[in-house]
Protein backbone atom coordinates (compact mmCIF):
# COMPACT_ATOMS: atom_id res chain seq x y z
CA UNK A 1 -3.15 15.43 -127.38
CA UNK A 2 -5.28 13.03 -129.84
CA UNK A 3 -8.15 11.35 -128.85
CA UNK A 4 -7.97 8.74 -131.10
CA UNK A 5 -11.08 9.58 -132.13
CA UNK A 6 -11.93 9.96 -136.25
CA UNK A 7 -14.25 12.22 -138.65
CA UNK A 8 -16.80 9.25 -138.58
CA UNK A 9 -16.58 8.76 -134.77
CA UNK A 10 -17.89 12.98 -134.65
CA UNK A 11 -20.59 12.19 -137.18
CA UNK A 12 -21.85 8.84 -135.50
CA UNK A 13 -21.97 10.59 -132.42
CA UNK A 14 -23.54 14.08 -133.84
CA UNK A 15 -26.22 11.90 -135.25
CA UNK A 16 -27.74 10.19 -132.57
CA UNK A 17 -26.77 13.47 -130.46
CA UNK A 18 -29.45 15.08 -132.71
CA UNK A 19 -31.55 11.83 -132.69
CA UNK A 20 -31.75 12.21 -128.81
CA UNK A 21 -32.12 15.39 -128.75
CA UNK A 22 -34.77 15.00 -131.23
CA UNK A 23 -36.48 12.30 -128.91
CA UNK A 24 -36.73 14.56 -126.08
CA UNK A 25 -38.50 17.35 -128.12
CA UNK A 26 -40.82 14.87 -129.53
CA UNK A 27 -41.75 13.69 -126.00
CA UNK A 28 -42.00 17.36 -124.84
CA UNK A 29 -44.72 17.73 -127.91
CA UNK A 30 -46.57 14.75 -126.92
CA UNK A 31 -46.72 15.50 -123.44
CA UNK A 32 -47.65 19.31 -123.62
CA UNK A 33 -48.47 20.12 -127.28
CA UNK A 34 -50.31 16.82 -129.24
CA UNK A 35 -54.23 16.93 -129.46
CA UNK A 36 -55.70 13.83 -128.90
CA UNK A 37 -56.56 13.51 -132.34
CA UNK A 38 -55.26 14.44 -135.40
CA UNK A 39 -57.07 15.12 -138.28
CA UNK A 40 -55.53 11.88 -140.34
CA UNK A 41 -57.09 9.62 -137.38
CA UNK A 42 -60.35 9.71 -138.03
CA UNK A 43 -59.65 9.64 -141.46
CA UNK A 44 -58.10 6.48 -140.99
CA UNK A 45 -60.67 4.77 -139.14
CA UNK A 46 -63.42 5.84 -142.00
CA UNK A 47 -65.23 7.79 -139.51
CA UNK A 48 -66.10 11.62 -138.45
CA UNK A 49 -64.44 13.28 -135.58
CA UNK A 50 -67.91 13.88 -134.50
CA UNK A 51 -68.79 10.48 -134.82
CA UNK A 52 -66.29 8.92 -132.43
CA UNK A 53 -66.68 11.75 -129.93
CA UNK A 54 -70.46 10.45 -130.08
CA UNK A 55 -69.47 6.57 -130.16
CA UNK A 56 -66.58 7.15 -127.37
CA UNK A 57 -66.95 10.13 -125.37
CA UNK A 58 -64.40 9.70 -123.27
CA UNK A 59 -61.89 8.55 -125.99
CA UNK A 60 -59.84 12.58 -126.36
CA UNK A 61 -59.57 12.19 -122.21
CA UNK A 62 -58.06 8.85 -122.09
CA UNK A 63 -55.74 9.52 -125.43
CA UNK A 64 -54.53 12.63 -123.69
CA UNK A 65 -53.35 10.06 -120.51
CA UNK A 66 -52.03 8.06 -123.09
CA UNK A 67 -49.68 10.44 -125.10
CA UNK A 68 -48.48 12.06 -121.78
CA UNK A 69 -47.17 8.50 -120.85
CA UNK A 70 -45.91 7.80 -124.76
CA UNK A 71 -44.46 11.20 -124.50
CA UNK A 72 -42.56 10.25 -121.33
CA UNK A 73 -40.89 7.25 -122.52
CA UNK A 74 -39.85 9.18 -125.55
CA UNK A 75 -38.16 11.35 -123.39
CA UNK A 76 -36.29 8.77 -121.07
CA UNK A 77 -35.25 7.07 -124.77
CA UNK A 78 -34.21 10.14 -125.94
CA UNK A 79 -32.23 10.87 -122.37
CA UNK A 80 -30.58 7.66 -122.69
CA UNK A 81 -29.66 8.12 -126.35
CA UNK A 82 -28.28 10.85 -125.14
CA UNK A 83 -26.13 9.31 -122.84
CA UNK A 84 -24.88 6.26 -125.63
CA UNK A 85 -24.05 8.86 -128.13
CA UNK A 86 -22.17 11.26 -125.58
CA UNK A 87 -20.27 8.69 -122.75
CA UNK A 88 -20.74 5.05 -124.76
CA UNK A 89 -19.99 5.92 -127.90
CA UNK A 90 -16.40 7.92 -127.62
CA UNK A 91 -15.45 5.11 -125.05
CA UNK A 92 -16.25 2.55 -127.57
CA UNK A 93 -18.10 0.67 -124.91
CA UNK A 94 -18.91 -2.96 -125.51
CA UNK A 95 -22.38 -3.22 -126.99
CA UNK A 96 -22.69 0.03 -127.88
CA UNK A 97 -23.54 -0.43 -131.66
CA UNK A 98 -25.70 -2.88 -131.22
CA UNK A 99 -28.06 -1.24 -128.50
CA UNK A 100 -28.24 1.75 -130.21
CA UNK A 101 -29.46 -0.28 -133.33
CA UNK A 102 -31.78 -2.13 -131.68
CA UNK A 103 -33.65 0.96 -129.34
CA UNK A 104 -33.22 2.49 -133.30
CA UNK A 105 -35.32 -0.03 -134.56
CA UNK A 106 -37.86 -0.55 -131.68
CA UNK A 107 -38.62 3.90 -131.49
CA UNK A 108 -37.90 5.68 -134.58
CA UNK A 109 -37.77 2.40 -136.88
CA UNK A 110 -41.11 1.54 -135.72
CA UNK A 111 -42.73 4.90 -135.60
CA UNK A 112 -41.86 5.68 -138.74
CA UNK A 113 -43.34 2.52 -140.56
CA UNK A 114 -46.36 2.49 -138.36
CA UNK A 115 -46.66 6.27 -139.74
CA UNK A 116 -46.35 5.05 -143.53
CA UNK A 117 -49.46 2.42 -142.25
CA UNK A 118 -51.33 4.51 -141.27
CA UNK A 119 -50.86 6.93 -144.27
CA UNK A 120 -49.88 9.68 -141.93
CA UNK A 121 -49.63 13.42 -143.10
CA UNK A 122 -46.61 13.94 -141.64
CA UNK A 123 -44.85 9.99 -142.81
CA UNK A 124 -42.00 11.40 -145.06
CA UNK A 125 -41.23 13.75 -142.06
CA UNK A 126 -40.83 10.91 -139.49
CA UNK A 127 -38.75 8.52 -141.93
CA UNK A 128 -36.03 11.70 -142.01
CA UNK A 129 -35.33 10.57 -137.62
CA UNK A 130 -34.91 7.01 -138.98
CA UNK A 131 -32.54 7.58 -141.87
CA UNK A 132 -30.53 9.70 -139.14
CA UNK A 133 -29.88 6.96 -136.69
CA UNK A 134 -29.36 4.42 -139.43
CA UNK A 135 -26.93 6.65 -140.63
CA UNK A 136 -25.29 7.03 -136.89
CA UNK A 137 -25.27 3.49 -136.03
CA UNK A 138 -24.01 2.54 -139.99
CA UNK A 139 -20.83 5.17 -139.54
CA UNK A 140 -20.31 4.21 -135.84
CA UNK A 141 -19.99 0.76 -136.77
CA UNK A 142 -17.52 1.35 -139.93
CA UNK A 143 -15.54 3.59 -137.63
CA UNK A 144 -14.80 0.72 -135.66
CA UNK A 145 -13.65 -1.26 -138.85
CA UNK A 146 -9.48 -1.40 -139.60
């Protein structure tokens, strides 16, 4: 029995799968793995690592809060990506393509730019999660074309 489903339905839907799936591991990294500061931050801010641990001690403390709650809502984004790429998508849900684009936009989109801003080691790396759900959202919509 067919699902009416096509080639580009499997890819849009593979791609954000692996978008989501790629938001929850980033999440988990935050949350457990990230140090408060990476070696491009200070760098960024013309200073010493040393030199903001003396002007801020607290600062690696109250980062560490603060990635564990980033971290969090990248994992909830990446859960409910999850869910639009798995359920919403194959039901071709009303809305769908454009929610996806926008939470694209306002998490990876964003991240990725910010990253090219800040001249971030790892920039070219993040733009690759960006291209993906482009990609996804691009094929779901033409899927949906006559």
């Amino acid at each position: 029995m067919s699902t009416g489903r096509t080639d580009r339905d499997r890819v849009a839907c593979w791609l954000l799968t692996a978008c989501g799936v790629w938001l929850v591991g980033l999440g988990v990294y935050f949350i457990a793995l990230r140090p408060p500061l990476l070696p491009e931050d200070p760098r960024f801010m013309g200073s010493t690592l040393e030199q903001l641990r003396q002007a801020a001690p607290g600062l690696e403390s109250w980062l560490r809060i603060v990635f564990t709650v980033m971290g969090g809502f990248m994992v909830g984004s990446g859960v409910l990506t999850l869910f639009a790429a798995r359920v919403a998508m194959p039901r071709q849900l009303a809305g769908t393509a454009w929610a996806l684009a926008f939470a694209g936009l306002a998490t990876v989109g964003l991240m990725s730019t910010m990253n090219f801003v800040l001249d971030s080691d790892f920039r070219w790396v993040l733009v690759v999660p960006a291209v993906c759900w482009a990609a996804g959202v691009v094929t779901y919509v033409a899927s949906r074309r006559p």
